[in-house]
Each structure stands twice: as structure tokens, then as C-alpha cells.
C-alpha atoms as a PDB file:
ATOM      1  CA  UNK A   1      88.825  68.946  51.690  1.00  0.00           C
ATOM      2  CA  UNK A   2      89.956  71.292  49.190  1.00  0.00           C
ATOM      3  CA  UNK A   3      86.831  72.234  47.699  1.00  0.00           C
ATOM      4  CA  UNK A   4      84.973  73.483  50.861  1.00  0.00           C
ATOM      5  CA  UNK A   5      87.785  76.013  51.018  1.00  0.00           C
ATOM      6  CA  UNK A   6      87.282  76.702  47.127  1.00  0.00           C
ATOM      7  CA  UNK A   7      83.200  77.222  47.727  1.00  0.00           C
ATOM      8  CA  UNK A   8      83.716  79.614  50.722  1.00  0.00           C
ATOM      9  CA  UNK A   9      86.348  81.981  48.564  1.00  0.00           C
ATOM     10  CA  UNK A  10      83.595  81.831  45.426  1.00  0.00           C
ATOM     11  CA  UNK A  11      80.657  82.898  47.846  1.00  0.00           C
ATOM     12  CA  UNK A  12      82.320  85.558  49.951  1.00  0.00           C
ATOM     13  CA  UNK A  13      81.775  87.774  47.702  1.00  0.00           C
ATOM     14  CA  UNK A  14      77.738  87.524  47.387  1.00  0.00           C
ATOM     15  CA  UNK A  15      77.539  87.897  51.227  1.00  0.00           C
ATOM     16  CA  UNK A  16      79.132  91.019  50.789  1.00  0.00           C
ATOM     17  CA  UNK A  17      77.433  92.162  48.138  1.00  0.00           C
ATOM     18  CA  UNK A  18      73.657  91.395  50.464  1.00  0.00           C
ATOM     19  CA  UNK A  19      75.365  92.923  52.896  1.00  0.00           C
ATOM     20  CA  UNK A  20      75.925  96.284  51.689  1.00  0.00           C
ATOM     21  CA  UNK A  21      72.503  96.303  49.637  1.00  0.00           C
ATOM     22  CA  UNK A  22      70.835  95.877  53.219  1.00  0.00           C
ATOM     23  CA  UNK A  23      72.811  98.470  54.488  1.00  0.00           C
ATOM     24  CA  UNK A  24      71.941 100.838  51.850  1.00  0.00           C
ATOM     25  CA  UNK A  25      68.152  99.848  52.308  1.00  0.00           C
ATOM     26  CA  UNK A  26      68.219 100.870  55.898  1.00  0.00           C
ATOM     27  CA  UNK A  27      69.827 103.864  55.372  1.00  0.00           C
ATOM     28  CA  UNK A  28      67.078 104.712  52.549  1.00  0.00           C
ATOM     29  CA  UNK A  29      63.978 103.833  55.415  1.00  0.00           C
ATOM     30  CA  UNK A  30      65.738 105.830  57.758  1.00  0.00           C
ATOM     31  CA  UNK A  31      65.497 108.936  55.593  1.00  0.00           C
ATOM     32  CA  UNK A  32      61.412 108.593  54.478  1.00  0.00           C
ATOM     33  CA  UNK A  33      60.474 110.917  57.329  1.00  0.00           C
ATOM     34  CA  UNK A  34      62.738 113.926  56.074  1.00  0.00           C
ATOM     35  CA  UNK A  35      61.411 113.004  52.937  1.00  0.00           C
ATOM     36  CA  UNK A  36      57.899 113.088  53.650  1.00  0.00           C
ATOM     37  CA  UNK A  37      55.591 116.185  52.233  1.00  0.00           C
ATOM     38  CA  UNK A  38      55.255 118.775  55.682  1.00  0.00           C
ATOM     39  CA  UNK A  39      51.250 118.538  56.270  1.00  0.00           C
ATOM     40  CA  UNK A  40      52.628 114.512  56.844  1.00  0.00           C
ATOM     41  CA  UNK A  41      55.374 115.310  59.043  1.00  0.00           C
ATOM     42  CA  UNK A  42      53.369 117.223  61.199  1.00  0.00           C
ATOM     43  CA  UNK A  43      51.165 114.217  62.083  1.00  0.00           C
ATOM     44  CA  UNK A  44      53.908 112.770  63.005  1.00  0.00           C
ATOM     45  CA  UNK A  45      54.220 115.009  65.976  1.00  0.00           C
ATOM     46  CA  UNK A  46      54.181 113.686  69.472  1.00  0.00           C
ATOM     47  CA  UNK A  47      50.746 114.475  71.357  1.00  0.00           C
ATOM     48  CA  UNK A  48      52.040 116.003  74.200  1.00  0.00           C
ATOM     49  CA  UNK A  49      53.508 118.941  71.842  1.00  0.00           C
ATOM     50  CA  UNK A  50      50.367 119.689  69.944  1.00  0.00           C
ATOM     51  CA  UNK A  51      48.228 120.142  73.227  1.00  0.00           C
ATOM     52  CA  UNK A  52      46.442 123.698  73.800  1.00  0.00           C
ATOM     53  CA  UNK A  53      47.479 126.018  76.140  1.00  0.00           C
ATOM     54  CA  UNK A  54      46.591 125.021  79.669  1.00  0.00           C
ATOM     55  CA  UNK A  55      43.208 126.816  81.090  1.00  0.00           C
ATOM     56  CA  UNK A  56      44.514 129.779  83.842  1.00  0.00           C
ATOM     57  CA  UNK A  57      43.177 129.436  87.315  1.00  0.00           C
ATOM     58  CA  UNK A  58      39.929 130.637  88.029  1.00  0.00           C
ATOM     59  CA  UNK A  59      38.307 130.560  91.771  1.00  0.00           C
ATOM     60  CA  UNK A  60      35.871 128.519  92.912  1.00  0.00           C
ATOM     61  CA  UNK A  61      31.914 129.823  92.628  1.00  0.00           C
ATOM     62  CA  UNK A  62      30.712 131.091  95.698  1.00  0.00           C
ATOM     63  CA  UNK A  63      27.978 128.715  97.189  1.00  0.00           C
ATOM     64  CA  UNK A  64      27.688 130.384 100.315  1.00  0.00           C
ATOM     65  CA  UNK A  65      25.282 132.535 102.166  1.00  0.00           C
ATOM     66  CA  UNK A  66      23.570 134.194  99.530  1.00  0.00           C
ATOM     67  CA  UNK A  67      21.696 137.230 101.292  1.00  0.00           C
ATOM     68  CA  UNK A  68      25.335 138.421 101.834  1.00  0.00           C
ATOM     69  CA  UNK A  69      24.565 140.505  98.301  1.00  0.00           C
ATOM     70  CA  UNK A  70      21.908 142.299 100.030  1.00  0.00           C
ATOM     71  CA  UNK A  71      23.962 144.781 101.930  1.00  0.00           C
ATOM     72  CA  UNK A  72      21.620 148.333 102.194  1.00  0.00           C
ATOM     73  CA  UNK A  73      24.415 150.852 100.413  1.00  0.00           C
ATOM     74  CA  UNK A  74      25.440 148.169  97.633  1.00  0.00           C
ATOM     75  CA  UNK A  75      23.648 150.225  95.155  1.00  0.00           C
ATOM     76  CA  UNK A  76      25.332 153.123  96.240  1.00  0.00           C
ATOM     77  CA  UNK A  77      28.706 151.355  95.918  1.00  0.00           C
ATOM     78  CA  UNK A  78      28.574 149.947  92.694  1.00  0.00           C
ATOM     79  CA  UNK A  79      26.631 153.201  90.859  1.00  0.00           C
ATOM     80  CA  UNK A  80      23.665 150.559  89.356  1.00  0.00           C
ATOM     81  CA  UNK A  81      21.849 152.873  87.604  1.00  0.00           C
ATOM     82  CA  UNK A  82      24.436 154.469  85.968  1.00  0.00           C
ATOM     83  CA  UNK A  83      25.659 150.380  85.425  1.00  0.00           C
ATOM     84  CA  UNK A  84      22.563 149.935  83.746  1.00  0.00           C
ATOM     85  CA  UNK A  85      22.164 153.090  81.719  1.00  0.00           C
ATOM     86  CA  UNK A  86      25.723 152.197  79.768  1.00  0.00           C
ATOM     87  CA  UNK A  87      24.313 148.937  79.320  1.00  0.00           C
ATOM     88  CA  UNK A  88      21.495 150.621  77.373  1.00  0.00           C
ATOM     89  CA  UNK A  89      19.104 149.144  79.945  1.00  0.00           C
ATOM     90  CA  UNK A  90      15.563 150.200  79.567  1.00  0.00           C
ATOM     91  CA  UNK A  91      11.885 149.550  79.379  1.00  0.00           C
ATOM     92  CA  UNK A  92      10.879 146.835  76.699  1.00  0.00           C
ATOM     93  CA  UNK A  93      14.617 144.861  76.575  1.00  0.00           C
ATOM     94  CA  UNK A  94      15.654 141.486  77.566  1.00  0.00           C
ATOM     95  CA  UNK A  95      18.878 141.523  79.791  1.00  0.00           C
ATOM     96  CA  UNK A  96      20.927 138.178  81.239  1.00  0.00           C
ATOM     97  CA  UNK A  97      22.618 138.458  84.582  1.00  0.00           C
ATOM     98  CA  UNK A  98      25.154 136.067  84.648  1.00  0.00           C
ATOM     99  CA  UNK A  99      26.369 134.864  88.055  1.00  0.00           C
ATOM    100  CA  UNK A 100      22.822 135.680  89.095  1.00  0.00           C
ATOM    101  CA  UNK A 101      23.111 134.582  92.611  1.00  0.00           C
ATOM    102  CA  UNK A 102      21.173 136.091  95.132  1.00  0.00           C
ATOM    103  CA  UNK A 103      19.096 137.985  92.013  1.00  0.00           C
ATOM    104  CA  UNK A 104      20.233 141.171  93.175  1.00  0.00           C
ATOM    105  CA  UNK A 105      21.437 142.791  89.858  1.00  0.00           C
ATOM    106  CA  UNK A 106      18.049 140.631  88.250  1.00  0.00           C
ATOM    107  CA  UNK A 107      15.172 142.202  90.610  1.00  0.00           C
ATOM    108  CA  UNK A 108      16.741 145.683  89.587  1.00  0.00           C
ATOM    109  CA  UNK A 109      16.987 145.070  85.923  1.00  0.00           C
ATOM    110  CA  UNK A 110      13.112 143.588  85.619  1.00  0.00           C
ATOM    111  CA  UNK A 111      12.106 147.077  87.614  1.00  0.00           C
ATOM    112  CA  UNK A 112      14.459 148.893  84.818  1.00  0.00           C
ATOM    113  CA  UNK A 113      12.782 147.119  81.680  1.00  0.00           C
ATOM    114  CA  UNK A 114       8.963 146.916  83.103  1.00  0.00           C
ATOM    115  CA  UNK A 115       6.431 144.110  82.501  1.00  0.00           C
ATOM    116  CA  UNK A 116       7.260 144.254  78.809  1.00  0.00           C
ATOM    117  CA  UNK A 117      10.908 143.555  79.246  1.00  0.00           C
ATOM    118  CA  UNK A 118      12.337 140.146  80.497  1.00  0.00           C
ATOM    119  CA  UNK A 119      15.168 139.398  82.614  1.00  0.00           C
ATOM    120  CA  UNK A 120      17.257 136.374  82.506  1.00  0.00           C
ATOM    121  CA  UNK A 121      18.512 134.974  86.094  1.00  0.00           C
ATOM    122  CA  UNK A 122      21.509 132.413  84.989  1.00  0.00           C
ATOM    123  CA  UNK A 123      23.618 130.706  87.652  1.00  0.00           C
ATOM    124  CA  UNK A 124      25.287 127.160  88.024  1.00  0.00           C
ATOM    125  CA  UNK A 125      24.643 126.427  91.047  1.00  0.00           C
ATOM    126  CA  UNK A 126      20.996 124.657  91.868  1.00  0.00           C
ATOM    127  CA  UNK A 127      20.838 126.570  95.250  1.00  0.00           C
ATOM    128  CA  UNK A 128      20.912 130.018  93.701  1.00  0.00           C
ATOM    129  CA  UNK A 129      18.488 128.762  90.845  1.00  0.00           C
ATOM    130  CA  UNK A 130      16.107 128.084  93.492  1.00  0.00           C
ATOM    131  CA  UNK A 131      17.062 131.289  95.520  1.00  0.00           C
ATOM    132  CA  UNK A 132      16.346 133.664  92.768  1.00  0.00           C
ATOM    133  CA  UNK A 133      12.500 131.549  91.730  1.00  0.00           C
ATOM    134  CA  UNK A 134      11.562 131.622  95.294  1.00  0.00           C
ATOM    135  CA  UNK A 135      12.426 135.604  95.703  1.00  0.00           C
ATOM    136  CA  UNK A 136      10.730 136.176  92.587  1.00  0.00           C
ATOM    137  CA  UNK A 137       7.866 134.889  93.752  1.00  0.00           C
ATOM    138  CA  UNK A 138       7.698 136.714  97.178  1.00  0.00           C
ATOM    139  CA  UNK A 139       8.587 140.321  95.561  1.00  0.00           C
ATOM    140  CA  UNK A 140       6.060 139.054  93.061  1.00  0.00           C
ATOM    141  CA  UNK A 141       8.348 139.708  90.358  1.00  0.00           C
ATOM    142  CA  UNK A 142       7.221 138.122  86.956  1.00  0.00           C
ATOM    143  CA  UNK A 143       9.358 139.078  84.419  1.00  0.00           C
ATOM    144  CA  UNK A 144      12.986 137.120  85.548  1.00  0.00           C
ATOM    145  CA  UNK A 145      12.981 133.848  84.476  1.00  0.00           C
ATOM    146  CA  UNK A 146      15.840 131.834  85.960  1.00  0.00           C
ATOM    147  CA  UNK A 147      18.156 129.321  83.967  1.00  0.00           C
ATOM    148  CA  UNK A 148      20.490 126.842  85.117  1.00  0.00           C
ATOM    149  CA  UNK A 149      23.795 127.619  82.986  1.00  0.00           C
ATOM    150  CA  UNK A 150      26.678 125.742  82.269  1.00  0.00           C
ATOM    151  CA  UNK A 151      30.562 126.373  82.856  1.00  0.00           C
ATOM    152  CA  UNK A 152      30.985 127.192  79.006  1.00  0.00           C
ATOM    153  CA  UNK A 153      27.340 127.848  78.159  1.00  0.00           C
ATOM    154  CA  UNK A 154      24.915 130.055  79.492  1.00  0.00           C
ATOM    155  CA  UNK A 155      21.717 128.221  77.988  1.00  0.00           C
ATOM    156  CA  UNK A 156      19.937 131.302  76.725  1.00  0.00           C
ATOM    157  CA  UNK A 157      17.492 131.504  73.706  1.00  0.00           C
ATOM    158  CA  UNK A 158      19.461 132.393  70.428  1.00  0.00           C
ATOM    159  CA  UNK A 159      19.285 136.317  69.289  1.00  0.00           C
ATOM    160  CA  UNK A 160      17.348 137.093  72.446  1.00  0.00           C
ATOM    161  CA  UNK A 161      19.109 139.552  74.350  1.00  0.00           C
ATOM    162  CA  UNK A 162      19.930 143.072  74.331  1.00  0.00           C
ATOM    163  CA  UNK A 163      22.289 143.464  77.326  1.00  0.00           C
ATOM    164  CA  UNK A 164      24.449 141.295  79.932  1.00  0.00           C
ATOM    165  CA  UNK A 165      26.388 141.915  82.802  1.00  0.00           C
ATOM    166  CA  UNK A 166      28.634 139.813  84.905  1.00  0.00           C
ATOM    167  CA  UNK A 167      28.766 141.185  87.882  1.00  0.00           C
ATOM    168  CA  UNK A 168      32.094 139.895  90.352  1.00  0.00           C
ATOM    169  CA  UNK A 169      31.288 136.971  88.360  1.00  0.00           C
ATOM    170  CA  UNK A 170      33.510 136.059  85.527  1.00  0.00           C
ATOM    171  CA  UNK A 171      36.492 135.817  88.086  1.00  0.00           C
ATOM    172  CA  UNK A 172      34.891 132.306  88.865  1.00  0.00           C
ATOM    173  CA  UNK A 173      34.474 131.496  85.011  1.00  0.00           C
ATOM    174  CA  UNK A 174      35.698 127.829  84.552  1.00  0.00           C
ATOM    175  CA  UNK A 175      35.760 128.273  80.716  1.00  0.00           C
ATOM    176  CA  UNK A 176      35.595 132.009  79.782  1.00  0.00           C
ATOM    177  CA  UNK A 177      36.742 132.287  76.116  1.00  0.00           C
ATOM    178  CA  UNK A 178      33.676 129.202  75.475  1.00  0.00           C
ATOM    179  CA  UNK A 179      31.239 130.612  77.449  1.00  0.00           C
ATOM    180  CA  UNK A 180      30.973 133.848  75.774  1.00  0.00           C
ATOM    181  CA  UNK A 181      31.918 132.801  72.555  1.00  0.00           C
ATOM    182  CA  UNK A 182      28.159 130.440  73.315  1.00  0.00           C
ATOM    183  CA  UNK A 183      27.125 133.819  74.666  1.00  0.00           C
ATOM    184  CA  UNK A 184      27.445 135.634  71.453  1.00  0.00           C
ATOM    185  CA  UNK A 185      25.457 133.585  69.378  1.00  0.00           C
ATOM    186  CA  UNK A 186      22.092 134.907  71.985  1.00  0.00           C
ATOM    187  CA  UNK A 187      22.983 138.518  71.557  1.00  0.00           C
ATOM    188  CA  UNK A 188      20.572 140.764  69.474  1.00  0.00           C
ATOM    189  CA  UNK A 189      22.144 143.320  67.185  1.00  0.00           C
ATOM    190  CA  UNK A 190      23.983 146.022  68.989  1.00  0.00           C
ATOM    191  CA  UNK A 191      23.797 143.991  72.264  1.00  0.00           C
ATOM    192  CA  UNK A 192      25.755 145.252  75.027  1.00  0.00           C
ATOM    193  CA  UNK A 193      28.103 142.955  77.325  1.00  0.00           C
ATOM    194  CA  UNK A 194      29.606 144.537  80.698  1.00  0.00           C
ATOM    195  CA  UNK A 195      31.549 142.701  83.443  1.00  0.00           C
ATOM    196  CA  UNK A 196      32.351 144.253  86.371  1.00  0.00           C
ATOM    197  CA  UNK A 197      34.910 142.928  88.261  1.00  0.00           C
ATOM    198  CA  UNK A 198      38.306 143.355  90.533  1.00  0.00           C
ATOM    199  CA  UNK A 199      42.258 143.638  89.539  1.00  0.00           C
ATOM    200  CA  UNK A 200      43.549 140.376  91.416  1.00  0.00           C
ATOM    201  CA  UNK A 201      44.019 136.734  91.004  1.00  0.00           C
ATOM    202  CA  UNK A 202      42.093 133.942  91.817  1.00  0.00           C
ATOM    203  CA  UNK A 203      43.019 133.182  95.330  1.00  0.00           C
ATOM    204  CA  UNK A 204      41.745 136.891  96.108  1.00  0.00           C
ATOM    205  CA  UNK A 205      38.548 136.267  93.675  1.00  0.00           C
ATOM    206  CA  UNK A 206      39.607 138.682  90.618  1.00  0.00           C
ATOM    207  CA  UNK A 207      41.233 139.096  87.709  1.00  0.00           C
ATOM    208  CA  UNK A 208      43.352 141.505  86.578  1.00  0.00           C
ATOM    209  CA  UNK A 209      41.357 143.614  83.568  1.00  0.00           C
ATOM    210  CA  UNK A 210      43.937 142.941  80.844  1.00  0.00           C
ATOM    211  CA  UNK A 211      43.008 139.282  80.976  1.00  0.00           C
ATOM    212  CA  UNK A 212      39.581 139.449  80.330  1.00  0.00           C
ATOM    213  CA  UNK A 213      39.960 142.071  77.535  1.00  0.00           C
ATOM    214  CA  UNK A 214      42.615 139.124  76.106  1.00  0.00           C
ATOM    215  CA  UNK A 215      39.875 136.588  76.507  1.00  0.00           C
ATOM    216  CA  UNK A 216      36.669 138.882  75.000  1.00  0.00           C
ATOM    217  CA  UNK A 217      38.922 139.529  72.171  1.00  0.00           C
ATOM    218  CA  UNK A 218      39.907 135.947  71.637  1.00  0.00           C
ATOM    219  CA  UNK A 219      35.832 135.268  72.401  1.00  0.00           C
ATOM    220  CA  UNK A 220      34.550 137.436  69.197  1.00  0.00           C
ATOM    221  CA  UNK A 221      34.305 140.954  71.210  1.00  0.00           C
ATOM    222  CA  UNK A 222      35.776 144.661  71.154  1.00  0.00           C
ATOM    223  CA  UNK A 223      35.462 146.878  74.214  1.00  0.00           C
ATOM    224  CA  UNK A 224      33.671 149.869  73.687  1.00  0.00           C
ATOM    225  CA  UNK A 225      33.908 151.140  77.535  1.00  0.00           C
ATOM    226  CA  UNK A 226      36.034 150.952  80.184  1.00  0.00           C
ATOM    227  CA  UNK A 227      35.305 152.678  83.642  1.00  0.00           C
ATOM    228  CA  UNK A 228      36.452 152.393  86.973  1.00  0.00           C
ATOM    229  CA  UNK A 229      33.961 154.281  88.874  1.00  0.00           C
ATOM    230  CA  UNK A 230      32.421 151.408  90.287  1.00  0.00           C
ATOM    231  CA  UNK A 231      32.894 151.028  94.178  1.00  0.00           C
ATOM    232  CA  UNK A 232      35.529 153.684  93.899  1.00  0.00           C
ATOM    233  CA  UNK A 233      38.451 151.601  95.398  1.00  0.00           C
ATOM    234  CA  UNK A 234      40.875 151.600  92.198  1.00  0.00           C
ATOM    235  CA  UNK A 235      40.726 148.030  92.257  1.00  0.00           C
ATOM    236  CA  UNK A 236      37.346 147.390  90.958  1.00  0.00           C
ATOM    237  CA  UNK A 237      36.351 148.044  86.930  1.00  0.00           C
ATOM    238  CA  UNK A 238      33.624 147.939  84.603  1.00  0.00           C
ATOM    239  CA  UNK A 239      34.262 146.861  81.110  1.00  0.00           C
ATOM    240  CA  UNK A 240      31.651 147.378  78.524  1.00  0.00           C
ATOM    241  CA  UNK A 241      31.941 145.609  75.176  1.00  0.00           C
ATOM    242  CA  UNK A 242      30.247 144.765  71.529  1.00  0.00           C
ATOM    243  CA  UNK A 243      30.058 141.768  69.809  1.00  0.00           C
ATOM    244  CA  UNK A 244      32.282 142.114  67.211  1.00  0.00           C
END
């Protein structure tokens, strides 16, 4: 009976000793992360903290009544020849309306740039696509030729065009910074971009000018005009911009 006691006094020790060497080990795993080179710690970082800035709200495209664009004194309103001369529009260039719609910027434009220029008619939605063939076709128009965009690309030919406008359009942009950042890469040297739109938010279908110069700048672009003689109602603005 006496030696039991003896072997427990003689192996107290070595328990001890594990002990505190398995202690010591934990605390050494605990510190690895701290220890760990930056670029590896910052893989480490939850998911939800690296994700990108949530898209704003944008409004929903029109897909409404479409001869609603037609009214007689819109050109009037909206000063499109002057539009179209700070665009650089003229005979022999290739312009993209996008957020064609009803065509009505598009039948204007081909008149501007004559049978040796080319207009192209881009929209998302399959009615206007349609819209803007069939009116071609009746006004016998045959320099527009109509393209079904995307929400972040506007499908257009590489280094093909010479001037854009989005006309009350890029308010309903899903993905503005992508789209013209796609847009860019079909833009001919010196290319002019304007948008023409209203200060507002997306429930009142605008947005407020400072936001899209934020988002053309972000997209690769430098405004090089800004005017707000459009309309005339110190609400609406035309912004006019280079590719940068």
C-alpha cells in the first residue's frame, strides 16, 4: 500500500511538467495570426467586409407608350441642333443613341450625318428594338441600324464611333460605371459623349449631375462641357465629356 502513494509523489511532477508545455503550445498557436506576414492576414478577412460598395438606385426603364417622345415642340425644348452641334455631329460620322427608344434623337442624327454617316439605335428593351426597325423602315431611313444593348454593355463595334448621347437615359442605367467603361473601348479618337439628363433621384427619374460626373470619372472620362440650356427649367443639364 505504501508504494502506490510513493509512485503518485514520483510522477506528479511529469504531469505538471506536460501540463505547462501544452499550455505554452496553445498560447504559441494562438499568436500565428499576429504573426503572420500582412498580404496573409488580409485573406484572412471575413467576406462580408471585403464586399464593394453597394450599386445606388437607379429607376426602372420606361417600357411604356413609346410615341409619347414625339411631342411637336420637343425639339424646341431640348435645343437638338445646338445638342448635336457640341456633339460635333455632322455629315460622314457614326453616332450611338443610347436609350434609343422611340428613335427620336436617332431619325434626327441619320438626317444630321447623311447617307454616308451611320447611326446606332441601342436600347434594352425588345419592344423599342422593334419600334425603332419598323419606323426606320416607314420614314425609309437607311442609315440607323438598331442594337439590342445590355445593362453594362452597349454591344457596339470597337473604335466605331464618333459621338453618343444619352438622352433622359442614364437615370435608368442599371450598371453605369460598366457600361461606359464597355462604351469607351467603341469610341474613335476625340469621340464625344453627352448625357442629358435631370437633377433628381430615382423615384422622380433623375439624377443629380454630380453623380454622374463621379461615375464618368470613375468610368475613364473628363467633362469637357457642361450646359444647362436644355429645356430651360434649371433642373435639366447637358454634360459633354472626352474619353480620357
Amino acid at each position: 500500500m505504501v508504494m502506490p502513494l510513493q509512485t503518485k509523489r514520483t510522477n506528479a511532477p511529469k504531469r505538471s511538467a506536460i501540463i505547462a508545455g501544452l499550455l505554452a503550445l496553445s498560447s504559441w498557436f494562438a499568436l500565428l495570426p499576429a504573426l503572420a506576414p500582412q498580404h496573409l492576414r488580409a485573406q484572412q478577412t471575413p467576406a462580408a467586409e471585403t464586399q464593394a460598395t453597394p450599386q445606388r438606385k437607379t429607376s426602372t426603364p420606361y417600357t411604356g407608350d413609346l410615341s409619347r417622345f414625339e411631342y411637336a415642340d420637343r425639339d424646341k425644348k431640348l435645343q437638338v441642333e445646338r445638342v448635336m452641334d457640341l456633339l460635333g455631329i455632322a455629315p460622314g460620322k457614326s453616332v450611338a443613341d443610347i436609350g434609343a427608344g422611340s428613335g427620336w434623337f436617332s431619325v434626327r442624327a441619320a438626317r444630321r450625318v447623311k447617307s454616308n454617316g451611320l447611326v446606332y439605335a441601342v436600347d434594352i428593351n425588345p419592344e423599342a428594338v422593334t419600334y425603332i426597325e419598323q419606323r426606320a423602315k416607314r420614314e425609309s431611313i437607311g442609315n440607323i441600324e438598331v442594337i439590342t444593348g445590355k445593362p453594362d454593355d452597349p454591344m457596339l463595334p470597337s473604335h466605331s464611333v464618333d459621338a453618343v448621347l444619352l438622352l433622359k437615359t442614364y437615370h435608368e442605367v442599371a450598371q453605369p460605371v460598366a457600361l461606359m467603361k464597355r462604351l469607351r473601348e467603341s469610341l474613335r479618337p476625340g469621340a464625344r459623349v453627352g448625357i442629358i439628363d435631370r437633377n433628381g433621384t430615382p423615384e422622380d427619374h433623375g439624377v443629380n449631375r454630380d453623380i454622374v460626373l463621379r461615375e464618368m470619372g470613375e468610368a475613364g472620362f473628363t467633362p469637357i462641357g457642361k450646359y444647362d440650356f436644355v429645356k430651360g427649367d434649371n433642373e435639366d443639364y447637358f454634360l459633354v465629356f472626352n474619353a480620357r
